[in-house]
PDB file of N, CA and C in Angstrom:
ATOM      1  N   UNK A   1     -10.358  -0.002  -0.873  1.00  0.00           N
ATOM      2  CA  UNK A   1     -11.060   0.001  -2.131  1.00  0.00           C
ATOM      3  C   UNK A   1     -11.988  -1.219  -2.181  1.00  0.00           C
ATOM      4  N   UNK A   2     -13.538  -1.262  -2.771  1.00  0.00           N
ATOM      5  CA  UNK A   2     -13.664  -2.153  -2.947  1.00  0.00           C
ATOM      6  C   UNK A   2     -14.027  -2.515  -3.808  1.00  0.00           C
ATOM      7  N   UNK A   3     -14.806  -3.982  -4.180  1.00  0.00           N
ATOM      8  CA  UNK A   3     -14.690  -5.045  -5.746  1.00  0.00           C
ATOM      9  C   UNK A   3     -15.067  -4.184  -6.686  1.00  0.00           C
ATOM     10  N   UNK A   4     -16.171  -3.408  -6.424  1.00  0.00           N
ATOM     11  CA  UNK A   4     -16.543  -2.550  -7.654  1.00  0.00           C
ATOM     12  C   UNK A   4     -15.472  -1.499  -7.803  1.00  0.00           C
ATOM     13  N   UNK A   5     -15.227  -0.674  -7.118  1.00  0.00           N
ATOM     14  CA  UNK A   5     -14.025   0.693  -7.129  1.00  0.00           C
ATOM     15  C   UNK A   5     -12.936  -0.024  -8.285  1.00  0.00           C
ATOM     16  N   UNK A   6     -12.359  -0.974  -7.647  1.00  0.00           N
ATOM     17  CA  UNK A   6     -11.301  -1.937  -8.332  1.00  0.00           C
ATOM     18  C   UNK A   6     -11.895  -1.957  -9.867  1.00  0.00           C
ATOM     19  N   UNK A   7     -13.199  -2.760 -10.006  1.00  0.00           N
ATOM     20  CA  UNK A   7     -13.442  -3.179 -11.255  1.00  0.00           C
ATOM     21  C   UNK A   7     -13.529  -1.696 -12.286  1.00  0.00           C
ATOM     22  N   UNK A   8     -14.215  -0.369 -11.575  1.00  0.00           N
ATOM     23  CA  UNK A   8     -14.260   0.700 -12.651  1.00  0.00           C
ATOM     24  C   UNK A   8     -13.444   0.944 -12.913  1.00  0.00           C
ATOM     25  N   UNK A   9     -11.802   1.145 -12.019  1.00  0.00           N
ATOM     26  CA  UNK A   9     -10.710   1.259 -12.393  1.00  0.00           C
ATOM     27  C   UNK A   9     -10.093   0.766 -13.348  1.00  0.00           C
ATOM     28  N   UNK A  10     -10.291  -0.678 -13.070  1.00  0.00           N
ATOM     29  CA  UNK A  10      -9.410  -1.508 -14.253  1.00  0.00           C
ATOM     30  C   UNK A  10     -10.357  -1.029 -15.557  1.00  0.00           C
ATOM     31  N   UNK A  11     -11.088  -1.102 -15.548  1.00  0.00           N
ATOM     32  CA  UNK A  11     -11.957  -0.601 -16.856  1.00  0.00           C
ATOM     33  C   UNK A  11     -11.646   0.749 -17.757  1.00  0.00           C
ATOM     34  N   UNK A  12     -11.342   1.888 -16.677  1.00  0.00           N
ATOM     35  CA  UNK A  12     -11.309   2.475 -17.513  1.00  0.00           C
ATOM     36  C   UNK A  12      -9.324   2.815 -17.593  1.00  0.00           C
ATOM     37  N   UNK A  13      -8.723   2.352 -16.964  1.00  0.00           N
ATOM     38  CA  UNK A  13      -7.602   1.735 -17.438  1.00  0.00           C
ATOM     39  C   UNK A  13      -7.445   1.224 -18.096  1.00  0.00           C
ATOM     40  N   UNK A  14      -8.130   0.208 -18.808  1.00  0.00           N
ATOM     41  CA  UNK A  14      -8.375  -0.985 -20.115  1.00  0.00           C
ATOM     42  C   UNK A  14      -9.065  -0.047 -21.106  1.00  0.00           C
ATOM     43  N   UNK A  15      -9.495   0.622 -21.072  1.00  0.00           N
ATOM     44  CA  UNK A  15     -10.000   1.514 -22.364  1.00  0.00           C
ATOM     45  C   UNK A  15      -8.818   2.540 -22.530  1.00  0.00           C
ATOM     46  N   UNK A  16      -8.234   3.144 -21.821  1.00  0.00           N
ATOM     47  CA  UNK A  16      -6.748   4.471 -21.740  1.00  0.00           C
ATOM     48  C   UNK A  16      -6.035   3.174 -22.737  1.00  0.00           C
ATOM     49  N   UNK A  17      -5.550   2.033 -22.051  1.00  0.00           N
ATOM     50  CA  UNK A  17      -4.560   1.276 -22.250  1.00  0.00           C
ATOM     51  C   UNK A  17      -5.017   0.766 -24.559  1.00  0.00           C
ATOM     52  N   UNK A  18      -6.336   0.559 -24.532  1.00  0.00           N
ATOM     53  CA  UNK A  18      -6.809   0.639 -25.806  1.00  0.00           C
ATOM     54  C   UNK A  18      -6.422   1.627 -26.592  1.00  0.00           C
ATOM     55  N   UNK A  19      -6.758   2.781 -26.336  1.00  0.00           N
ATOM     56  CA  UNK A  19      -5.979   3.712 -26.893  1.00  0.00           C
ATOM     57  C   UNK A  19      -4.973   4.023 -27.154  1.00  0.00           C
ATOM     58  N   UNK A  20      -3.917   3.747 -26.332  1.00  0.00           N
ATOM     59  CA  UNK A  20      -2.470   4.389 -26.135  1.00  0.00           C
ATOM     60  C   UNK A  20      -2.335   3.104 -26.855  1.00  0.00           C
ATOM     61  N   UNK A  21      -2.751   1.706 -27.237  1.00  0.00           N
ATOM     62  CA  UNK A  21      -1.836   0.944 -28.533  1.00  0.00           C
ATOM     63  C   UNK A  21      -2.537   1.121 -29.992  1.00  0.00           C
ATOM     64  N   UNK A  22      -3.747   2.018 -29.950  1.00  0.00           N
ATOM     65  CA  UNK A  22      -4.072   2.636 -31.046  1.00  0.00           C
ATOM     66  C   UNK A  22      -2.745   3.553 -31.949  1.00  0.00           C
ATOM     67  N   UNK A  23      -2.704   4.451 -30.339  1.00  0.00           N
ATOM     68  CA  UNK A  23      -1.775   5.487 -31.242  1.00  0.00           C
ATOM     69  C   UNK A  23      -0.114   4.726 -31.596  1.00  0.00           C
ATOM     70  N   UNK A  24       0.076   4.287 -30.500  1.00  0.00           N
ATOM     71  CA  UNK A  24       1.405   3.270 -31.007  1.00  0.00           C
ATOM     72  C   UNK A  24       1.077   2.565 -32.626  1.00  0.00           C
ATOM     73  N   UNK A  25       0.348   2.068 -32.659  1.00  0.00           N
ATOM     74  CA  UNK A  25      -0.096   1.563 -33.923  1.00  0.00           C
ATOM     75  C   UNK A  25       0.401   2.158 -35.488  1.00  0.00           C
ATOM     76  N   UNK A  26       0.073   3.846 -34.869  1.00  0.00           N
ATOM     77  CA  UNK A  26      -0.216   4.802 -35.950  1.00  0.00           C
ATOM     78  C   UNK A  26       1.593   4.961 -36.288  1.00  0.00           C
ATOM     79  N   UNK A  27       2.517   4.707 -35.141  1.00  0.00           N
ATOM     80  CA  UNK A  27       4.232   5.215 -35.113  1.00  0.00           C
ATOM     81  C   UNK A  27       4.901   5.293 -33.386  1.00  0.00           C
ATOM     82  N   UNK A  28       6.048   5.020 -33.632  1.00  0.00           N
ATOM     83  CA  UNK A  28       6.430   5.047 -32.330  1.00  0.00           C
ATOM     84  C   UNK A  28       6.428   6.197 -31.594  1.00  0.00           C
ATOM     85  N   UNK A  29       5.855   6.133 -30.388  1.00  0.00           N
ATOM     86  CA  UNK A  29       6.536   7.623 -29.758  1.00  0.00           C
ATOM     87  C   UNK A  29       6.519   6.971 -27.933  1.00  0.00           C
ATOM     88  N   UNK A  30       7.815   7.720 -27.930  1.00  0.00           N
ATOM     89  CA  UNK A  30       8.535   6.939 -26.261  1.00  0.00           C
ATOM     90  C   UNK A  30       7.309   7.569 -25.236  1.00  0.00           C
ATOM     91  N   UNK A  31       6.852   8.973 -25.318  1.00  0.00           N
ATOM     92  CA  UNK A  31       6.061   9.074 -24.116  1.00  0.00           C
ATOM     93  C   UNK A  31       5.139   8.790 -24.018  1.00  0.00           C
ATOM     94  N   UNK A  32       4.280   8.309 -25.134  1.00  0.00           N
ATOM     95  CA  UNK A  32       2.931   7.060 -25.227  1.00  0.00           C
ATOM     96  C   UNK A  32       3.805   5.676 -24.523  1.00  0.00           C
ATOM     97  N   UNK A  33       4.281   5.396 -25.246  1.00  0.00           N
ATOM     98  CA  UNK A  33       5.063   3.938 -24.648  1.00  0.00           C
ATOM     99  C   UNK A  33       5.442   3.808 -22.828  1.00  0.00           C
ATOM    100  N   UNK A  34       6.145   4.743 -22.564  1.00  0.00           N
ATOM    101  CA  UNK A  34       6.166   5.130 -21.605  1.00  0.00           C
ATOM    102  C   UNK A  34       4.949   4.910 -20.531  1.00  0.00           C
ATOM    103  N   UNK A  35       3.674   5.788 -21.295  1.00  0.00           N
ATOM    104  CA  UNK A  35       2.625   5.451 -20.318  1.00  0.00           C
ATOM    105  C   UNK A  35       1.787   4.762 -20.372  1.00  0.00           C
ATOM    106  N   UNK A  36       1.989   3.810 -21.555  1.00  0.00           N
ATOM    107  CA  UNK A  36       1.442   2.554 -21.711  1.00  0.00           C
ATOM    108  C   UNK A  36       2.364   1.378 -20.591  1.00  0.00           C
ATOM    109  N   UNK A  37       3.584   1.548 -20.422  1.00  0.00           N
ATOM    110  CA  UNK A  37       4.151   1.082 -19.834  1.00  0.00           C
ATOM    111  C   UNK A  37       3.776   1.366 -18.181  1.00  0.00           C
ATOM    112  N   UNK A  38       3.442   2.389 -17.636  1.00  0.00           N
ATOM    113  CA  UNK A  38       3.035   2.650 -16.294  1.00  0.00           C
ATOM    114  C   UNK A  38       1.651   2.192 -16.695  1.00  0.00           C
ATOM    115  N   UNK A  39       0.949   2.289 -17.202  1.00  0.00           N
ATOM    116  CA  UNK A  39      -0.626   1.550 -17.286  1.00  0.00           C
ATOM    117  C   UNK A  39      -0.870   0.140 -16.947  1.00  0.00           C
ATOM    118  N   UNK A  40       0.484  -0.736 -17.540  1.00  0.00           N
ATOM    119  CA  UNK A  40       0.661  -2.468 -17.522  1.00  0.00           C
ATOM    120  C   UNK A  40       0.430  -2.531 -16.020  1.00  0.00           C
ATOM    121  N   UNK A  41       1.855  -1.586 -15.847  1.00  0.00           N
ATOM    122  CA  UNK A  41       2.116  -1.962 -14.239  1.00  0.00           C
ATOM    123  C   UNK A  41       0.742  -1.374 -13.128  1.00  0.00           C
ATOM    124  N   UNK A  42       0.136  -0.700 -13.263  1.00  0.00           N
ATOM    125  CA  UNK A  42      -0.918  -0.040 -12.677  1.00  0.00           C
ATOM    126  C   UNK A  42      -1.860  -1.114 -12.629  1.00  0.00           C
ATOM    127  N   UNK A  43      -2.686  -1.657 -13.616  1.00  0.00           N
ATOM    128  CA  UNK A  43      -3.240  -3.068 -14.051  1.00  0.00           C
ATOM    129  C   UNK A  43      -2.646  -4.019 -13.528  1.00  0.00           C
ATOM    130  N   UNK A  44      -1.407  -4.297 -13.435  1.00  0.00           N
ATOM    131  CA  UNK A  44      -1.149  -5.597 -12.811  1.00  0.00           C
ATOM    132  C   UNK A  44      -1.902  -5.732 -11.204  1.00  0.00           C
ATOM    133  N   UNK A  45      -1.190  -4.073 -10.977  1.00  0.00           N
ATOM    134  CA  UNK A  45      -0.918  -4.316  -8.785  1.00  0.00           C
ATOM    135  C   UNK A  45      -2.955  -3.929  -8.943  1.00  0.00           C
ATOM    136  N   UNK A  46      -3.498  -3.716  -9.982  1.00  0.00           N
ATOM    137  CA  UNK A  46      -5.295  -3.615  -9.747  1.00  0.00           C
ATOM    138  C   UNK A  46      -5.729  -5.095  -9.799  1.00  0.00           C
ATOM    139  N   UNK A  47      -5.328  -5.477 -10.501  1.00  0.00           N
ATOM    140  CA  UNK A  47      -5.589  -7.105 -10.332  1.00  0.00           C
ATOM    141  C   UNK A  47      -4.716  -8.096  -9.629  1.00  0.00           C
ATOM    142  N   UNK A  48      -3.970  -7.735  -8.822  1.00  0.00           N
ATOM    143  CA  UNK A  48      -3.415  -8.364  -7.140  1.00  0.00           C
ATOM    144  C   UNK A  48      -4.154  -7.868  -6.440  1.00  0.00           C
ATOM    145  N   UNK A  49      -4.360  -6.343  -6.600  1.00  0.00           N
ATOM    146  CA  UNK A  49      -5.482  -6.375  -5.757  1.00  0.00           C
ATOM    147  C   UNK A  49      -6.721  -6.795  -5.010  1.00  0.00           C
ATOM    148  N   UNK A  50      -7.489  -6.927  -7.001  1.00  0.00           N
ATOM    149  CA  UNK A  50      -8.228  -7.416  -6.700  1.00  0.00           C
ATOM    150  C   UNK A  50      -8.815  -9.138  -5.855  1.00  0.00           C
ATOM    151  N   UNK A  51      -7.696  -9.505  -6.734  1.00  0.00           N
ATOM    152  CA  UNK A  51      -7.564 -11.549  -6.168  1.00  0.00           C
ATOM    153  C   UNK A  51      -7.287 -11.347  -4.634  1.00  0.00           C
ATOM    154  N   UNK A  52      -6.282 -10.614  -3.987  1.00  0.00           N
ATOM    155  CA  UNK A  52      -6.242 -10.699  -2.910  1.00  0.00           C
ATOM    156  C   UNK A  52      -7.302 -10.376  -1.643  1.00  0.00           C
ATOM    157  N   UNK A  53      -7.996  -9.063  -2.519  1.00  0.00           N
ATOM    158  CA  UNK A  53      -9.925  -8.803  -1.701  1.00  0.00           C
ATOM    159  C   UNK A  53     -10.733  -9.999  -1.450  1.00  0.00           C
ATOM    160  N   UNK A  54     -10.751 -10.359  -2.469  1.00  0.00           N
ATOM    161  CA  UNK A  54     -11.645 -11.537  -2.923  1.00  0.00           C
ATOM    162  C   UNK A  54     -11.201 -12.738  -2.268  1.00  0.00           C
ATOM    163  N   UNK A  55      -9.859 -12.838  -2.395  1.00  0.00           N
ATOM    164  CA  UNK A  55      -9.777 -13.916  -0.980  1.00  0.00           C
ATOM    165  C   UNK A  55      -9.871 -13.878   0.324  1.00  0.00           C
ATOM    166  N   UNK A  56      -9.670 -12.508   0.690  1.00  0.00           N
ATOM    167  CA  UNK A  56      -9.970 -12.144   1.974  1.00  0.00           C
ATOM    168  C   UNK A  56     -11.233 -11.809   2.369  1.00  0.00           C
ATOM    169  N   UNK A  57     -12.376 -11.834   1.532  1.00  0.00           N
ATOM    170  CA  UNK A  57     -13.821 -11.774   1.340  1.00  0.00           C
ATOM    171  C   UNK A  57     -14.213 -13.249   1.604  1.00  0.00           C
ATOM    172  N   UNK A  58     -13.257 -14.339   0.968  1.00  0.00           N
ATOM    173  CA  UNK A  58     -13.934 -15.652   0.953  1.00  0.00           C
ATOM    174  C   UNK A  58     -13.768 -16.368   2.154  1.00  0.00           C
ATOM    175  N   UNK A  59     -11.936 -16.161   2.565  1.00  0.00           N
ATOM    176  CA  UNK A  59     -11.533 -16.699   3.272  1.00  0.00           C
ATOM    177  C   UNK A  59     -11.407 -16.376   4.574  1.00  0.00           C
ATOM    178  N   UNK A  60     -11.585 -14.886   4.959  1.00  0.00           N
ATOM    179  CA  UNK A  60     -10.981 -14.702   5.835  1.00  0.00           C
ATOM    180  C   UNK A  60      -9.541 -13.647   5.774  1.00  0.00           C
ATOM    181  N   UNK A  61      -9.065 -12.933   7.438  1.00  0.00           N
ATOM    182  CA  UNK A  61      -7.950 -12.356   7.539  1.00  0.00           C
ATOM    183  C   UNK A  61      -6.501 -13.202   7.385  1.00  0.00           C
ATOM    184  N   UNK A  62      -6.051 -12.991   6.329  1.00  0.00           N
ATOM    185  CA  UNK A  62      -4.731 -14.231   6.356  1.00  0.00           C
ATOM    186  C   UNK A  62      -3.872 -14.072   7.584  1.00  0.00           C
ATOM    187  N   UNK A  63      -4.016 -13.393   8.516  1.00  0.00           N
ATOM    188  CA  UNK A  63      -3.328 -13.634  10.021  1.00  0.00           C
ATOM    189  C   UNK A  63      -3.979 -14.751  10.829  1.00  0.00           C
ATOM    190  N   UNK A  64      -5.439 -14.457  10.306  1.00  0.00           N
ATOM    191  CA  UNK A  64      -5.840 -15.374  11.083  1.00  0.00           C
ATOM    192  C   UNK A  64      -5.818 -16.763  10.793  1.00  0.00           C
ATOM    193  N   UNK A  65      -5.768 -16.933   9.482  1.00  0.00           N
ATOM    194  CA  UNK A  65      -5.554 -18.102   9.156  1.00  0.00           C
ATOM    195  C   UNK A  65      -4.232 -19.025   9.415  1.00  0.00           C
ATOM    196  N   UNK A  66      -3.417 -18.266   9.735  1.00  0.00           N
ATOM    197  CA  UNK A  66      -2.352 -18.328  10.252  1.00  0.00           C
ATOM    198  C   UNK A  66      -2.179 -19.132  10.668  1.00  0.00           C
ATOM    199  N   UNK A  67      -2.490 -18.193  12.430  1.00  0.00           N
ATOM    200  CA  UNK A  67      -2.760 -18.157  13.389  1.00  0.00           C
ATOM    201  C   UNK A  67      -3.336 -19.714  13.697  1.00  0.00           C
ATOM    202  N   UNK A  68      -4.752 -20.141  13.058  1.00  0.00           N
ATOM    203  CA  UNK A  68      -5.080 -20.617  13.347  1.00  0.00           C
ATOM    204  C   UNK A  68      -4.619 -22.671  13.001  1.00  0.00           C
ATOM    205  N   UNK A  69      -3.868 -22.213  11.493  1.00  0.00           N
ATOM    206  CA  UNK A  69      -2.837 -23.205  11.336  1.00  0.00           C
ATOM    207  C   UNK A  69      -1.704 -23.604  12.183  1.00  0.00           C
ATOM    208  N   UNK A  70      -1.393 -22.810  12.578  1.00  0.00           N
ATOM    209  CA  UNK A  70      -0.205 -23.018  13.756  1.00  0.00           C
ATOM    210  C   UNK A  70      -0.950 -23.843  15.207  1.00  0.00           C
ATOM    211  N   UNK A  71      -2.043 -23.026  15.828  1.00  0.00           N
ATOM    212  CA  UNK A  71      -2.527 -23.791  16.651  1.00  0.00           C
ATOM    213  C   UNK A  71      -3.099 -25.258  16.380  1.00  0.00           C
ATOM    214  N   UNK A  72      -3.474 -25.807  15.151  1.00  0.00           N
ATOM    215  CA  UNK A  72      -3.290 -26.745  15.126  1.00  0.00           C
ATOM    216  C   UNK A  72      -2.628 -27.701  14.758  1.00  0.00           C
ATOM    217  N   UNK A  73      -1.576 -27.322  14.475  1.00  0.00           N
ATOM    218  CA  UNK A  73      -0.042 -28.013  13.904  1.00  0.00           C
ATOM    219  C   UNK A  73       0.147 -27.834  15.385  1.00  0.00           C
ATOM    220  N   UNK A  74       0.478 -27.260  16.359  1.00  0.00           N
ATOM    221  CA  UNK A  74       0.684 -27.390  17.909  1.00  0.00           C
ATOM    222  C   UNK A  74       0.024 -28.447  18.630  1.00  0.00           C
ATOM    223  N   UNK A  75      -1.333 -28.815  18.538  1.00  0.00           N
ATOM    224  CA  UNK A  75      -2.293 -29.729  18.834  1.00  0.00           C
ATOM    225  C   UNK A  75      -2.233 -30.889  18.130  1.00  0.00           C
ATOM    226  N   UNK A  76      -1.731 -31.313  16.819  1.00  0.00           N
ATOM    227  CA  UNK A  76      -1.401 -31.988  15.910  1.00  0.00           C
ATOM    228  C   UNK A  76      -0.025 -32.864  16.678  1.00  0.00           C
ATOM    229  N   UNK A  77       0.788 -31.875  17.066  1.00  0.00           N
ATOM    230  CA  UNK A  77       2.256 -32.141  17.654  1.00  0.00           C
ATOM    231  C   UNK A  77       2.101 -32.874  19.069  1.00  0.00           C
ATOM    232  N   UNK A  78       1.004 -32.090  20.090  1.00  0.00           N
ATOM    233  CA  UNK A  78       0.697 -32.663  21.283  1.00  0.00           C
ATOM    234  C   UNK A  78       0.229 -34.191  21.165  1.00  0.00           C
ATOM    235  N   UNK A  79      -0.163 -34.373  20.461  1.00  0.00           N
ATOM    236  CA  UNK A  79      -1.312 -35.610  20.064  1.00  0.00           C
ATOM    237  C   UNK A  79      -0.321 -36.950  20.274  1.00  0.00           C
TER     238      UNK A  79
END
């Protein structure tokens, strides 16, 4: 997926999620709640998502970064 895909998602997840505490608003009902409740969680892992793209956009493959910490903690050690 990428930054944009992510961002329309969360968007129009954030407008569903607007709604569904509209109608909560109006009285309780468990299967609104319910999928307001799978919406949170849906939103959360979209925005891990997203932070985690974006670091791997900035930074790099985190294997490699690794990778490349270790070799010099090895060279660090030789020294």
């Amino acid at each position: 997926m990428t930054l944009t895909e992510i961002h329309t998602e969360i968007e129009r997840a954030s407008e569903r999620r607007t709604e569904l505490y509209g109608l909560l608003s109006q009285g309780h009902d468990p299967q609104t709640a319910a999928e307001l409740k799978e919406l949170n969680e849906r939103l959360e892992a979209l925005w891990n998502e997203h932070r985690a793209l974006r670091a791997r956009l900035r930074f790099g493959d985190p294997e490699a970064i690794v990778k490349r910490a270790r070799l010099e903690e090895r060279l660090e050690r030789a020294a």
